[in-house]
C-alpha atoms as a PDB file:
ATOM      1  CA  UNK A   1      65.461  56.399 119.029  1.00  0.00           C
ATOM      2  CA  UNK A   2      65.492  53.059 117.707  1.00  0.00           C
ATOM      3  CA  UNK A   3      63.267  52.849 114.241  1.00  0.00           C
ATOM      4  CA  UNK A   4      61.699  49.616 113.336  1.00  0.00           C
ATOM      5  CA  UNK A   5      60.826  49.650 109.322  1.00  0.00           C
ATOM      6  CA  UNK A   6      57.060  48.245 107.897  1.00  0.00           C
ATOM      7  CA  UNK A   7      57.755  47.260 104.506  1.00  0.00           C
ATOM      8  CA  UNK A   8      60.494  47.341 101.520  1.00  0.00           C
ATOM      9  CA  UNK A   9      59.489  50.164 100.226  1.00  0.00           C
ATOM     10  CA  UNK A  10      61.880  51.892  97.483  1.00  0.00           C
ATOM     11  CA  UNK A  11      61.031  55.155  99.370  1.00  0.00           C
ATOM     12  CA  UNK A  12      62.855  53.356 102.647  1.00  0.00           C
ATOM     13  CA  UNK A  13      66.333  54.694 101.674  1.00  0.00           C
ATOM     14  CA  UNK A  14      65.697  58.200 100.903  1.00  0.00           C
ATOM     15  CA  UNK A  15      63.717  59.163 103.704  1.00  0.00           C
ATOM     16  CA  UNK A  16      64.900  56.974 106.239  1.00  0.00           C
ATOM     17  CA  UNK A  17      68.049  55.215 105.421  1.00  0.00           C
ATOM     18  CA  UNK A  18      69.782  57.970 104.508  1.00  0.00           C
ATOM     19  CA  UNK A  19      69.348  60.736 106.806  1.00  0.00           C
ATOM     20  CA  UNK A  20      69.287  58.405 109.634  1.00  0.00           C
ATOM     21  CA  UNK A  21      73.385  58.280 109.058  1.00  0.00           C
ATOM     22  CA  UNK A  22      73.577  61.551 109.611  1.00  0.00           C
ATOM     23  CA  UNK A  23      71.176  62.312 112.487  1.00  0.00           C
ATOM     24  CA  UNK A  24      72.096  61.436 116.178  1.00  0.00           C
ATOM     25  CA  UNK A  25      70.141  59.428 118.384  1.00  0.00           C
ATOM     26  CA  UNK A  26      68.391  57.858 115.220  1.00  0.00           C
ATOM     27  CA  UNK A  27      68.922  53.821 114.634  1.00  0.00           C
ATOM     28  CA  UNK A  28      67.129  51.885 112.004  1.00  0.00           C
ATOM     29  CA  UNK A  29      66.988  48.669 113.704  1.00  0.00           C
ATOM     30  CA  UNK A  30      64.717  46.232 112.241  1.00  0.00           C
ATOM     31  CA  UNK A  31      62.576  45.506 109.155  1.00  0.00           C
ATOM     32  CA  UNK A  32      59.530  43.341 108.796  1.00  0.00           C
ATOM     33  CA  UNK A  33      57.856  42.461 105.160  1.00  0.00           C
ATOM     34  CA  UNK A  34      55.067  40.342 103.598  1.00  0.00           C
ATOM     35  CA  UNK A  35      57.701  38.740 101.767  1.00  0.00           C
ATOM     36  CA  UNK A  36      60.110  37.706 104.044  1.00  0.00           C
ATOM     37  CA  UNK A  37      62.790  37.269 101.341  1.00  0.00           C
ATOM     38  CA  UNK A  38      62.314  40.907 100.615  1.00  0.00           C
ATOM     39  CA  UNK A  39      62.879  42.254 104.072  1.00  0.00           C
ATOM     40  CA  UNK A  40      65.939  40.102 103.941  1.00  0.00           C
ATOM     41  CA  UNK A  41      67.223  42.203 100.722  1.00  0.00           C
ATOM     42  CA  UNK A  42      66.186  45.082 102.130  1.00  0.00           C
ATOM     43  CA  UNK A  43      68.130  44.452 105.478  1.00  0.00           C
ATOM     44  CA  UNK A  44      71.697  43.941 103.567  1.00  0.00           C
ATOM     45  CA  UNK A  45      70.928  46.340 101.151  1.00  0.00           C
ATOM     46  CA  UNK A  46      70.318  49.187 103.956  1.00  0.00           C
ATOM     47  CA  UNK A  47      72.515  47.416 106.356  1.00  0.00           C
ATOM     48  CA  UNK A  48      69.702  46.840 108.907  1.00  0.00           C
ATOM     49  CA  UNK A  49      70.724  44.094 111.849  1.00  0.00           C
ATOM     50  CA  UNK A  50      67.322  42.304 112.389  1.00  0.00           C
ATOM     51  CA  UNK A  51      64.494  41.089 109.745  1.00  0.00           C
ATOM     52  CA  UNK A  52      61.230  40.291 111.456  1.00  0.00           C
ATOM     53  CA  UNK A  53      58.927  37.487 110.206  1.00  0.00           C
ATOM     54  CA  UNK A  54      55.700  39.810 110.060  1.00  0.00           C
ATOM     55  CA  UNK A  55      54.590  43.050 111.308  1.00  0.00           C
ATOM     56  CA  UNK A  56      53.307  41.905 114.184  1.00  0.00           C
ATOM     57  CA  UNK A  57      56.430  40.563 115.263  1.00  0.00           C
ATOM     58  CA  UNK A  58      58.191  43.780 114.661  1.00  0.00           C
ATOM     59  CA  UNK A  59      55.312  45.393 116.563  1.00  0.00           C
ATOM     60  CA  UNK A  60      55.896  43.291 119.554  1.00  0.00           C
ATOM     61  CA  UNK A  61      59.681  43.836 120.058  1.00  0.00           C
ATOM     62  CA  UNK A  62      60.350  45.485 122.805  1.00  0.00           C
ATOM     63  CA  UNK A  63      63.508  47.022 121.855  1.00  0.00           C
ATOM     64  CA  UNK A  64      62.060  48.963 119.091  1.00  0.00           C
ATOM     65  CA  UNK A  65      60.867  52.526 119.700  1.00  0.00           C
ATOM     66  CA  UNK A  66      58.999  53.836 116.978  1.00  0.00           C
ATOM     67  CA  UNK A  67      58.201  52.739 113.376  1.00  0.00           C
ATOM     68  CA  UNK A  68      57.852  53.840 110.048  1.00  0.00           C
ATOM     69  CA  UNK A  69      55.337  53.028 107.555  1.00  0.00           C
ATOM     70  CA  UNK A  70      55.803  53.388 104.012  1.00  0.00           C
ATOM     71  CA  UNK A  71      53.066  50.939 102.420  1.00  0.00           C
ATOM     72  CA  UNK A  72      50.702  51.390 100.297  1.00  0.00           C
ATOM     73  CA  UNK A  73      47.905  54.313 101.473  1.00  0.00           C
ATOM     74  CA  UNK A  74      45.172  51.837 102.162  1.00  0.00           C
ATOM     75  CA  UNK A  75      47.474  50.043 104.603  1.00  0.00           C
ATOM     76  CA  UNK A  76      48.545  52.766 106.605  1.00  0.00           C
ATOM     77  CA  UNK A  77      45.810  53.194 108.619  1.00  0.00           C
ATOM     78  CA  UNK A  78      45.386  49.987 109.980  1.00  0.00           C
ATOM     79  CA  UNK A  79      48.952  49.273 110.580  1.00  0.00           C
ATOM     80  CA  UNK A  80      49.609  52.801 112.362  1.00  0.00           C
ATOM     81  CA  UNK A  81      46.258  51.819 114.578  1.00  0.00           C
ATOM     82  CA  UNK A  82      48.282  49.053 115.612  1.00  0.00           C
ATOM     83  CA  UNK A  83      51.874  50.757 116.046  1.00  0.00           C
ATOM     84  CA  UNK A  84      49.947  52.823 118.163  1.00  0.00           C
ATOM     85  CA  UNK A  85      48.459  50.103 120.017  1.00  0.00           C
ATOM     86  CA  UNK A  86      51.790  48.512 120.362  1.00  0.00           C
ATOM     87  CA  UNK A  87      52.929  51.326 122.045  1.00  0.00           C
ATOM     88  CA  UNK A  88      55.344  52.985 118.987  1.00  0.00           C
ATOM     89  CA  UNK A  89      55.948  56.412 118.146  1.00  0.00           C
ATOM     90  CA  UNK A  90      54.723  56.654 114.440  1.00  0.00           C
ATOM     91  CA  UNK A  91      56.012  58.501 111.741  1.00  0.00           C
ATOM     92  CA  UNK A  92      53.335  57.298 108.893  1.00  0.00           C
ATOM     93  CA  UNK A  93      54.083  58.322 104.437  1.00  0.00           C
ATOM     94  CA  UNK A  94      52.283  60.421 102.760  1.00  0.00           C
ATOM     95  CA  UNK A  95      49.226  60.280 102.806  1.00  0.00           C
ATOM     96  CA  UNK A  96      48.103  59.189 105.825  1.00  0.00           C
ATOM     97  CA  UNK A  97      45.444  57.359 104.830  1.00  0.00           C
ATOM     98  CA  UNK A  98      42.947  56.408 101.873  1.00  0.00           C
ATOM     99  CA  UNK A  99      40.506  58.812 103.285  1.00  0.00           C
ATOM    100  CA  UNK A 100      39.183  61.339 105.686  1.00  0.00           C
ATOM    101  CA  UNK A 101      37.537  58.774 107.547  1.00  0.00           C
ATOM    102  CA  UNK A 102      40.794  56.409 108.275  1.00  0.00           C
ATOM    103  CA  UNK A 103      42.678  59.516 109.352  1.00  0.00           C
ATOM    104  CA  UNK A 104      39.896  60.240 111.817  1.00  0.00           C
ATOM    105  CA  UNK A 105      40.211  56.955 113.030  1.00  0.00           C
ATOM    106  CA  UNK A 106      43.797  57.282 113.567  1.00  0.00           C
ATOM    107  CA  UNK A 107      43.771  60.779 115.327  1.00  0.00           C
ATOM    108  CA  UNK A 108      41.148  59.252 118.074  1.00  0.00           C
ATOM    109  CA  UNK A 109      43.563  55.905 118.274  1.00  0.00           C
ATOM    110  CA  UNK A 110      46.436  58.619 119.057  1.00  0.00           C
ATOM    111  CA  UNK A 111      44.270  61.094 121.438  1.00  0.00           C
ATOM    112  CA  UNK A 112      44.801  60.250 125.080  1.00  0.00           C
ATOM    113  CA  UNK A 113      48.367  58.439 124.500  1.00  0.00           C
ATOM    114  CA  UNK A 114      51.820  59.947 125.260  1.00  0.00           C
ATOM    115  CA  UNK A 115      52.820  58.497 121.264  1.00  0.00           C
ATOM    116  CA  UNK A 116      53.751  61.166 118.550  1.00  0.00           C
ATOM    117  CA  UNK A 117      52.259  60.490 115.266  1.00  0.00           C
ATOM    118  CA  UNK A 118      53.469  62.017 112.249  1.00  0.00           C
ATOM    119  CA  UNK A 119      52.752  62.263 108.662  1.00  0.00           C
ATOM    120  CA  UNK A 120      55.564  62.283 106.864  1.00  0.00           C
ATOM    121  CA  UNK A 121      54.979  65.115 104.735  1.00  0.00           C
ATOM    122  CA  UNK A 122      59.051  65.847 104.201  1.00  0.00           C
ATOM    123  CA  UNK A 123      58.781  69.263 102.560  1.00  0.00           C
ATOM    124  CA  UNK A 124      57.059  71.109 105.537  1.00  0.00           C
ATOM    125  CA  UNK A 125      60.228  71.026 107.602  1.00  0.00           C
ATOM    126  CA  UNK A 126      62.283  72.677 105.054  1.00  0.00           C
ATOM    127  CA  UNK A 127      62.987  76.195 105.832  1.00  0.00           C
ATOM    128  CA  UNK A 128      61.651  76.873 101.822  1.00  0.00           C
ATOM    129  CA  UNK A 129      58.135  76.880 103.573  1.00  0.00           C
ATOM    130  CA  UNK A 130      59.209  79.368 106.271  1.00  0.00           C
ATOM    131  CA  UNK A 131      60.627  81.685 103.683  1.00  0.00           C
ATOM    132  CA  UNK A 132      58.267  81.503 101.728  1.00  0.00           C
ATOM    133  CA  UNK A 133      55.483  82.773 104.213  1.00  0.00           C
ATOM    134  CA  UNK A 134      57.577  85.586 105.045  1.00  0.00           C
ATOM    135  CA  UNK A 135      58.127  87.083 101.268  1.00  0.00           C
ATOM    136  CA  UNK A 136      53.823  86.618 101.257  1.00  0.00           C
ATOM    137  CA  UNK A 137      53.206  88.072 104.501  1.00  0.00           C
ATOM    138  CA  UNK A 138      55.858  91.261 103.644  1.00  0.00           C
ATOM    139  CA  UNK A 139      53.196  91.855 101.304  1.00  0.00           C
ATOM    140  CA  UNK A 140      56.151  92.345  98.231  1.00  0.00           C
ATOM    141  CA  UNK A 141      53.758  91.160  96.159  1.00  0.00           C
ATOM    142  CA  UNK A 142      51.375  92.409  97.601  1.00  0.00           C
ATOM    143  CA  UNK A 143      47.307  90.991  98.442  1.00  0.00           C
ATOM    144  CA  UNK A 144      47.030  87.073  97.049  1.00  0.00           C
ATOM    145  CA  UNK A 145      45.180  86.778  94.594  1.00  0.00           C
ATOM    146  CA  UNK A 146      45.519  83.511  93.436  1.00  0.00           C
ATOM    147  CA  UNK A 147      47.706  80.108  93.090  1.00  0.00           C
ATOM    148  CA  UNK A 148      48.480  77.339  91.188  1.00  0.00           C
ATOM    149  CA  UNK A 149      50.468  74.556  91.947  1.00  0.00           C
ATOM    150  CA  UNK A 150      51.737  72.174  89.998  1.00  0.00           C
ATOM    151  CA  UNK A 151      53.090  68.414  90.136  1.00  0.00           C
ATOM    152  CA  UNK A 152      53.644  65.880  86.710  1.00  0.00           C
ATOM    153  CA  UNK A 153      55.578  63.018  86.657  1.00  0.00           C
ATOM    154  CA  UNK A 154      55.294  60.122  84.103  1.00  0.00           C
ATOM    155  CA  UNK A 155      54.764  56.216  86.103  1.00  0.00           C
ATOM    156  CA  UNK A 156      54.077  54.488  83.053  1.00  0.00           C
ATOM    157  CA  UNK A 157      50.996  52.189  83.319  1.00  0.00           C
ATOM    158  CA  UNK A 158      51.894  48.856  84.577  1.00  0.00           C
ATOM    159  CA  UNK A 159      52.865  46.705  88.242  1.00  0.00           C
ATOM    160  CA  UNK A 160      53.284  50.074  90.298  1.00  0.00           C
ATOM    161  CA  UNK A 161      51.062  50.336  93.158  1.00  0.00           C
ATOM    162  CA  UNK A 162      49.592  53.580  91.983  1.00  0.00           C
ATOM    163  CA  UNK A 163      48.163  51.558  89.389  1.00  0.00           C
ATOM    164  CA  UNK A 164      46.375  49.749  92.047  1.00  0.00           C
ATOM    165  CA  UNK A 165      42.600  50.481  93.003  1.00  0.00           C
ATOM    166  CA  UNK A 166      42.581  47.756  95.636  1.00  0.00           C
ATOM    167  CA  UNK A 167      45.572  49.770  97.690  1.00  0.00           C
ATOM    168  CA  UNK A 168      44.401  53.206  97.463  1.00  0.00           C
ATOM    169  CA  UNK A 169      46.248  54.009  93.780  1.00  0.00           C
ATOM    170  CA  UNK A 170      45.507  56.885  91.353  1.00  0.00           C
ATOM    171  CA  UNK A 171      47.756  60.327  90.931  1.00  0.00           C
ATOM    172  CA  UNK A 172      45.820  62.670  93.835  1.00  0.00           C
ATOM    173  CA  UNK A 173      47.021  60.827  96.406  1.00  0.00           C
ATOM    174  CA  UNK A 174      50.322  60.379  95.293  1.00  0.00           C
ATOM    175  CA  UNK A 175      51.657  63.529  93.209  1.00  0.00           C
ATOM    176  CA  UNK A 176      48.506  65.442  93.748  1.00  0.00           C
ATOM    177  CA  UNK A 177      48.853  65.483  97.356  1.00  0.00           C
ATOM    178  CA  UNK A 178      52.042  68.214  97.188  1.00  0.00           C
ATOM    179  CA  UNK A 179      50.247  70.691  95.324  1.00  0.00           C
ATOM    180  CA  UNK A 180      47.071  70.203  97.368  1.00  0.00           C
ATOM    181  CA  UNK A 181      49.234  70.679 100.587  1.00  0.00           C
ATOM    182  CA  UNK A 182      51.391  73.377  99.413  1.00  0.00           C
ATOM    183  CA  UNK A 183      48.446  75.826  99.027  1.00  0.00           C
ATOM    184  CA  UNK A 184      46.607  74.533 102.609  1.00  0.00           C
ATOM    185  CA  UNK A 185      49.835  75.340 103.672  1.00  0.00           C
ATOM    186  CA  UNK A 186      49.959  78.645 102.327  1.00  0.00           C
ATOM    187  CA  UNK A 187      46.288  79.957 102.773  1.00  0.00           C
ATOM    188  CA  UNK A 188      44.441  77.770 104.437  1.00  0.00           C
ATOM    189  CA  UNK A 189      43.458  74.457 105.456  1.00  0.00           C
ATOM    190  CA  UNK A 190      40.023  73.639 105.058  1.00  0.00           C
ATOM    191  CA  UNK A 191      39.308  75.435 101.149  1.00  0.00           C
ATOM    192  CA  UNK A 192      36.479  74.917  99.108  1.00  0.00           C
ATOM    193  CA  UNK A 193      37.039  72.845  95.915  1.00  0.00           C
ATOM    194  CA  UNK A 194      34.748  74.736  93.384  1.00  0.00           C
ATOM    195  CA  UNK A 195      35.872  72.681  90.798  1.00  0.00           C
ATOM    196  CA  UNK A 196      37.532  69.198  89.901  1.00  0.00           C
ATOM    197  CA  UNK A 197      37.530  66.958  86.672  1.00  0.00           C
ATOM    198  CA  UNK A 198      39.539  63.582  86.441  1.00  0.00           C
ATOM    199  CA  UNK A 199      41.154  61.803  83.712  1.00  0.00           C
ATOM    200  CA  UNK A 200      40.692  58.061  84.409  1.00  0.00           C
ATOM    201  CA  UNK A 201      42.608  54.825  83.176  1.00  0.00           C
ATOM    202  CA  UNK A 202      40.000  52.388  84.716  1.00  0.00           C
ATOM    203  CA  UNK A 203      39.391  52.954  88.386  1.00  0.00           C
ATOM    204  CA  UNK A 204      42.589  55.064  88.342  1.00  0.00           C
ATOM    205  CA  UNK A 205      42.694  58.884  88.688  1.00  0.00           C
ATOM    206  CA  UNK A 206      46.171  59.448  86.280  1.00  0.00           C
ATOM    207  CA  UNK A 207      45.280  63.423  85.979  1.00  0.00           C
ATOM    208  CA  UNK A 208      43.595  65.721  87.894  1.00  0.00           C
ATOM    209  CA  UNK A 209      42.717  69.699  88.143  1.00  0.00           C
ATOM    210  CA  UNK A 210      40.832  71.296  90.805  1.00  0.00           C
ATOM    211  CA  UNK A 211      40.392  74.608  91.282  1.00  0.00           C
ATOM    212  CA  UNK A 212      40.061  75.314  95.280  1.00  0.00           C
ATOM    213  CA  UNK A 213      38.599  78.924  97.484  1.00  0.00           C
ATOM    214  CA  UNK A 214      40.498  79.721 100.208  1.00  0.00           C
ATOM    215  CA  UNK A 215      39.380  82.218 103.270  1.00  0.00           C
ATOM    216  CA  UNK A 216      40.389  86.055 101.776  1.00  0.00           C
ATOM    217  CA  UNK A 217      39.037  85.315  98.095  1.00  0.00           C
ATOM    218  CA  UNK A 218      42.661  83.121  96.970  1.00  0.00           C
ATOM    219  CA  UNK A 219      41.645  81.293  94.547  1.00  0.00           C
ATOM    220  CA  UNK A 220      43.480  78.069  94.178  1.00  0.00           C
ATOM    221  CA  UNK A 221      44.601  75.674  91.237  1.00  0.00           C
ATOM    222  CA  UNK A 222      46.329  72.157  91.198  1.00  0.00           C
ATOM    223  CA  UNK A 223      47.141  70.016  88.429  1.00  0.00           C
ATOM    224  CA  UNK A 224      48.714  66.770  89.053  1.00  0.00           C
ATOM    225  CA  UNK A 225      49.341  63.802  87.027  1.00  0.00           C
ATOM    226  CA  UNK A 226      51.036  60.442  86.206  1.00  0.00           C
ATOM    227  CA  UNK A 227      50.480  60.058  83.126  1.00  0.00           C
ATOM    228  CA  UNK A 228      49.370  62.881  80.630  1.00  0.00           C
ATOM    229  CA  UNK A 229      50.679  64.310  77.803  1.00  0.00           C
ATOM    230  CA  UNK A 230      52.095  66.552  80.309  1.00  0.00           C
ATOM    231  CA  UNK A 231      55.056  64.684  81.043  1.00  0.00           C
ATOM    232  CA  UNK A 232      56.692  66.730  83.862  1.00  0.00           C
ATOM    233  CA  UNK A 233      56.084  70.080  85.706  1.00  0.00           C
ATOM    234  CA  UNK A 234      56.594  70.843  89.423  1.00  0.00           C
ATOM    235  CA  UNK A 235      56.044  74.683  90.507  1.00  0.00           C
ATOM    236  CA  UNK A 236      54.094  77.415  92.491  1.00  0.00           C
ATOM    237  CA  UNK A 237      53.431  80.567  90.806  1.00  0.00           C
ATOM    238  CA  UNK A 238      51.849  83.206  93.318  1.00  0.00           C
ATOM    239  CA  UNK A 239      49.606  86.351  92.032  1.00  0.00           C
ATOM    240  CA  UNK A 240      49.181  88.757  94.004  1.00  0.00           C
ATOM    241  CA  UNK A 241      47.949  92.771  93.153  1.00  0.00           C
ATOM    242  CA  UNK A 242      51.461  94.130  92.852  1.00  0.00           C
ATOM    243  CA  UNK A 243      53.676  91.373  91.656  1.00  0.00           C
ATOM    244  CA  UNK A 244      54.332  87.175  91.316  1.00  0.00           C
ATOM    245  CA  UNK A 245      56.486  84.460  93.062  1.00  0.00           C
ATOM    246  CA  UNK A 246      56.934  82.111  91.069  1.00  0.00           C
ATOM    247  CA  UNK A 247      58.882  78.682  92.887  1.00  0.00           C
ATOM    248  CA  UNK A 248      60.407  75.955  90.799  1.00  0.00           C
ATOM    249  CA  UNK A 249      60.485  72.025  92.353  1.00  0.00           C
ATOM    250  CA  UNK A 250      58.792  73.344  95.506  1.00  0.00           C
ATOM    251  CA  UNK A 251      58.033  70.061  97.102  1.00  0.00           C
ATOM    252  CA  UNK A 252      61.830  68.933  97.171  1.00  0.00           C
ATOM    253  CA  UNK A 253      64.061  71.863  97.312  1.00  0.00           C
ATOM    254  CA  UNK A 254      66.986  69.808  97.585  1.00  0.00           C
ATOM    255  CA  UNK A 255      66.981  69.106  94.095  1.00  0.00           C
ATOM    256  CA  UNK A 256      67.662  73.196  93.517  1.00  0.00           C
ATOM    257  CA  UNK A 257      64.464  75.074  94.050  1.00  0.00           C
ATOM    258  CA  UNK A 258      64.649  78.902  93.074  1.00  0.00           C
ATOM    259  CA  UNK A 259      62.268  81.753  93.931  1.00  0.00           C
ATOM    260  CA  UNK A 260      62.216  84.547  91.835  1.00  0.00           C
ATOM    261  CA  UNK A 261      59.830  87.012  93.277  1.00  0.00           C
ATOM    262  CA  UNK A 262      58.410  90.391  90.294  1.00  0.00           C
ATOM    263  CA  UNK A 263      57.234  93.272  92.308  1.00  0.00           C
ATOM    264  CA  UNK A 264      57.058  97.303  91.629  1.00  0.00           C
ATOM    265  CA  UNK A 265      60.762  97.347  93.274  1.00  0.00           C
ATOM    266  CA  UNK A 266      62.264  94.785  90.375  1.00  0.00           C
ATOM    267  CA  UNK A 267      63.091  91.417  89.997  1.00  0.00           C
ATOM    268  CA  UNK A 268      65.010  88.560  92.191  1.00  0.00           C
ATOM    269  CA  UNK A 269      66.109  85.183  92.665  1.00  0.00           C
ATOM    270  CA  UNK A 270      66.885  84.033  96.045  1.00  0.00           C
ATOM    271  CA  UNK A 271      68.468  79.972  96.576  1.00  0.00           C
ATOM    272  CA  UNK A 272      66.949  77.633  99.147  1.00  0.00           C
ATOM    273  CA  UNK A 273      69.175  75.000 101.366  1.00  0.00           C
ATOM    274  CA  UNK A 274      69.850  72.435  99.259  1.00  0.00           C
ATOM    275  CA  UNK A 275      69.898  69.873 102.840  1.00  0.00           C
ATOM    276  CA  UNK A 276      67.186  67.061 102.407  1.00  0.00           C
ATOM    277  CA  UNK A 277      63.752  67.547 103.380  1.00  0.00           C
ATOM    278  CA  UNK A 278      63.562  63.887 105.041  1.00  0.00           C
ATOM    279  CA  UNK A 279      66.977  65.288 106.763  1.00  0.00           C
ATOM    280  CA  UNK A 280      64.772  67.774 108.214  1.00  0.00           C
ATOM    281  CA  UNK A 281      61.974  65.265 109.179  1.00  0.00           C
ATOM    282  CA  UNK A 282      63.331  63.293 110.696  1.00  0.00           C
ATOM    283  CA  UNK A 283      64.907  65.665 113.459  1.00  0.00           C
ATOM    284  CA  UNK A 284      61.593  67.310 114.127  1.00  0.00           C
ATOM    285  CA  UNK A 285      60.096  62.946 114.941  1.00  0.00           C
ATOM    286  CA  UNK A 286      63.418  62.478 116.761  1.00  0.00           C
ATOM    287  CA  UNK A 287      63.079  66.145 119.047  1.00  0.00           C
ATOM    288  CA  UNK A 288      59.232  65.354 119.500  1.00  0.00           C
ATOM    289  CA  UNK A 289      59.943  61.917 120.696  1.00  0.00           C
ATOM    290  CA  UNK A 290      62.484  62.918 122.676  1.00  0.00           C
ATOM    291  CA  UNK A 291      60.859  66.144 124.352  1.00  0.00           C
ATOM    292  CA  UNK A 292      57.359  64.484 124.126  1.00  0.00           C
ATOM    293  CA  UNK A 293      56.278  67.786 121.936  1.00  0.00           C
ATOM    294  CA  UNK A 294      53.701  68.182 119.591  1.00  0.00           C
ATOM    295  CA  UNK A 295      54.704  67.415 115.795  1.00  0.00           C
ATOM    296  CA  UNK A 296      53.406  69.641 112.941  1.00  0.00           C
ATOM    297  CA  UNK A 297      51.900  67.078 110.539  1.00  0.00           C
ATOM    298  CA  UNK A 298      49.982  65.463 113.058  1.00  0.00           C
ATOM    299  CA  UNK A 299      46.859  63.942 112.502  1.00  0.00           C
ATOM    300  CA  UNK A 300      44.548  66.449 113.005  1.00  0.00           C
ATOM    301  CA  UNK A 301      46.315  68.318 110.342  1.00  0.00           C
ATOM    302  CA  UNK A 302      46.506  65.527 108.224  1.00  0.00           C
ATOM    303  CA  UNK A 303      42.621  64.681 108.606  1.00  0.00           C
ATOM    304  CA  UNK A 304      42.052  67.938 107.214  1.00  0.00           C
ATOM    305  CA  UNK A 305      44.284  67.216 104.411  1.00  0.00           C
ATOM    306  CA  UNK A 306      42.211  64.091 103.630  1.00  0.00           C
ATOM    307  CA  UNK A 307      38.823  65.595 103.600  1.00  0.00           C
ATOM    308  CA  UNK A 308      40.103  68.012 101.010  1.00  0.00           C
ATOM    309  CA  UNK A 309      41.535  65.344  99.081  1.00  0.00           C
ATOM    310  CA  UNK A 310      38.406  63.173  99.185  1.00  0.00           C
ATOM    311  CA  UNK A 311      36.318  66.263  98.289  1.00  0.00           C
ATOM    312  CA  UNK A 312      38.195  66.761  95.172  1.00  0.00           C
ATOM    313  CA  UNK A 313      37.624  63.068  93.836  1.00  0.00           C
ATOM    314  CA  UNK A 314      34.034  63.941  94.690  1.00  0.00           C
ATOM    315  CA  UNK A 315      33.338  67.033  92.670  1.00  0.00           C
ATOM    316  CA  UNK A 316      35.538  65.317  89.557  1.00  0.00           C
ATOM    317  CA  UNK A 317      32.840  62.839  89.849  1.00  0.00           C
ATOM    318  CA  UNK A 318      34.829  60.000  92.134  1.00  0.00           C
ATOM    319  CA  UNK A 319      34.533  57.950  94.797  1.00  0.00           C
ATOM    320  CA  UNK A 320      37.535  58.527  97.454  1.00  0.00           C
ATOM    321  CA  UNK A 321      39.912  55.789  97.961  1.00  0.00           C
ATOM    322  CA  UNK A 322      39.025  52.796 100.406  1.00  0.00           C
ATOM    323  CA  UNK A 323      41.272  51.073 102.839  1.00  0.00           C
ATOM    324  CA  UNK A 324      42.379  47.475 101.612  1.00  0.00           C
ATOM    325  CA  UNK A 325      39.934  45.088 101.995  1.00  0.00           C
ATOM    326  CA  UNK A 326      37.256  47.586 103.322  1.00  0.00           C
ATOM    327  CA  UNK A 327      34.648  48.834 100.892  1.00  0.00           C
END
């Protein structure tokens, strides 16, 4: 599978790059950027053998079998329409789009064709999420009752995308999307968001808490942010009616996630595979290309994903994101 890149993106290496060295039947072949001079870098830097002048140009080469898109969220719509169109296998960042409406857009541009889209939502192929639905369905801990998710980082204010209105910035759809997902994952994944309230720099959404109702009376809490006074936290703590599971960095387990799972029957602390989520990924887009399976994070799932998201920046009193360009 040869793998034509969309953008410099810093994210390029780590999910791409990387596990591409260690995958068979995986080639990163080209690179296309804005700024030429940038794909250039990024080509030496990656050791990638051709730049392209523009996306378009990457689009059209024929020797190039699917692409990945890592640009900014109000981008990725339009540019997966037209990997699509091109005739590529996509494998599209998190999100996949600004909105519920994009994503729709991109699910009916994929329906019909023989192309497997993919979100790249990296920590759903890691068996973590597997285990994890067996310790809740064993019911150790018993009925869920309820969940809360969390995900802080600090981006200082400044020339970071996320900072950007005009391409789809703001914390929910960058940190807050792995708390979100985690719990749609885990109970269900069309919840109603009973609650939501913003802290705002501008336009930008740099915190956010939302408390979400899933089918069987889970009730669910995220907090995300980029910039709070709460500088860092990334966990899921579980409560159900005879014990917790609480998970620590559950949306990257290769950087040493634990669960330690309370229940009448004592205490424990099982290890997860400390292999790469994006090491993961990228197998599952290579076997579906391949076989011409179905992928997990398709688009349907990820439209879903998106209309959650946008109802959350509506009930903390926001307008969801727009595509670039597109009010």
């Amino acid at each position: 599978m040869r793998v034509g890149v969309l953008g410099a993106a810093r994210i390029v290496k780590a999910a791409l790059l990387e596990p591409s060295r260690g995958i068979a039947g995986v080639e990163v072949t080209a690179i296309a950027a804005r700024d030429r001079d940038r794909a250039v870098a990024g080509a030496e830097r990656g050791g990638i053998p051709r730049v392209h002048g523009s996306y378009v140009e990457l689009l059209a080469d024929p020797d190039i079998d699917a692409v990945y898109v890592p640009l900014p969220a109000a981008l990725h719509a339009r540019w997966t329409i037209a990997a699509i169109q091109a005739g590529k296998h996509v494998l599209c960042e998190k999100p996949f789009t600004s909105n519920s409406e994009a994503a729709q857009r991109v699910a009916h541009a994929a329906d019909g064709t023989d192309r497997r889209v993919m979100e790249a939502y990296h920590s759903h192929y890691h068996p973590l999420y597997g285990r994890l639905r067996e310790i809740l369905g064993s019911g150790e801990i018993g009925a869920v009752r309820s969940a809360r998710a969390t995900f802080c980082i600090p981006i200082p204010p400044g020339r970071d995308i996320r900072w950007n209105p005009a391409l789809a910035g703001g914390g929910l759809l960058d940190v807050g999307y792995y708390p979100v997902r985690i719990l749609t994952e885990l109970f269900g994944s069309s919840p109603k968001v009973t609650r939501a309230r913003s802290w705002r720099q501008g336009e930008i959404d740099r915190r956010v808490e939302a408390t979400l109702r899933f089918d069987g009376e889970v009730t669910g809490e995220i907090v995300s942010s980029m910039w709070s006074s709460r500088l860092f936290s990334m966990g899921l703590k579980v409560v159900g009616d005879a014990g917790e599971m609480r998970v620590s960095f559950p949306y990257h387990p290769q950087m040493g996630t634990r669960i330690r799972v309370k229940s009448a029957t004592g205490r424990r602390t099982e290890r997860t595979d400390a292999r790469s989520t994006y090491s993961y990924q990228l197998e599952h887009f290579r076997d579906a290309v391949r076989s011409g399976g179905p992928v997990e994070t398709d688009a349907a799932a990820a439209v879903l994903q998106m209309r959650t998201l946008d109802q959350i920046y509506l009930a903390a009193g926001m307008r969801p994101r727009s595509e670039a360009g597109i009010d």
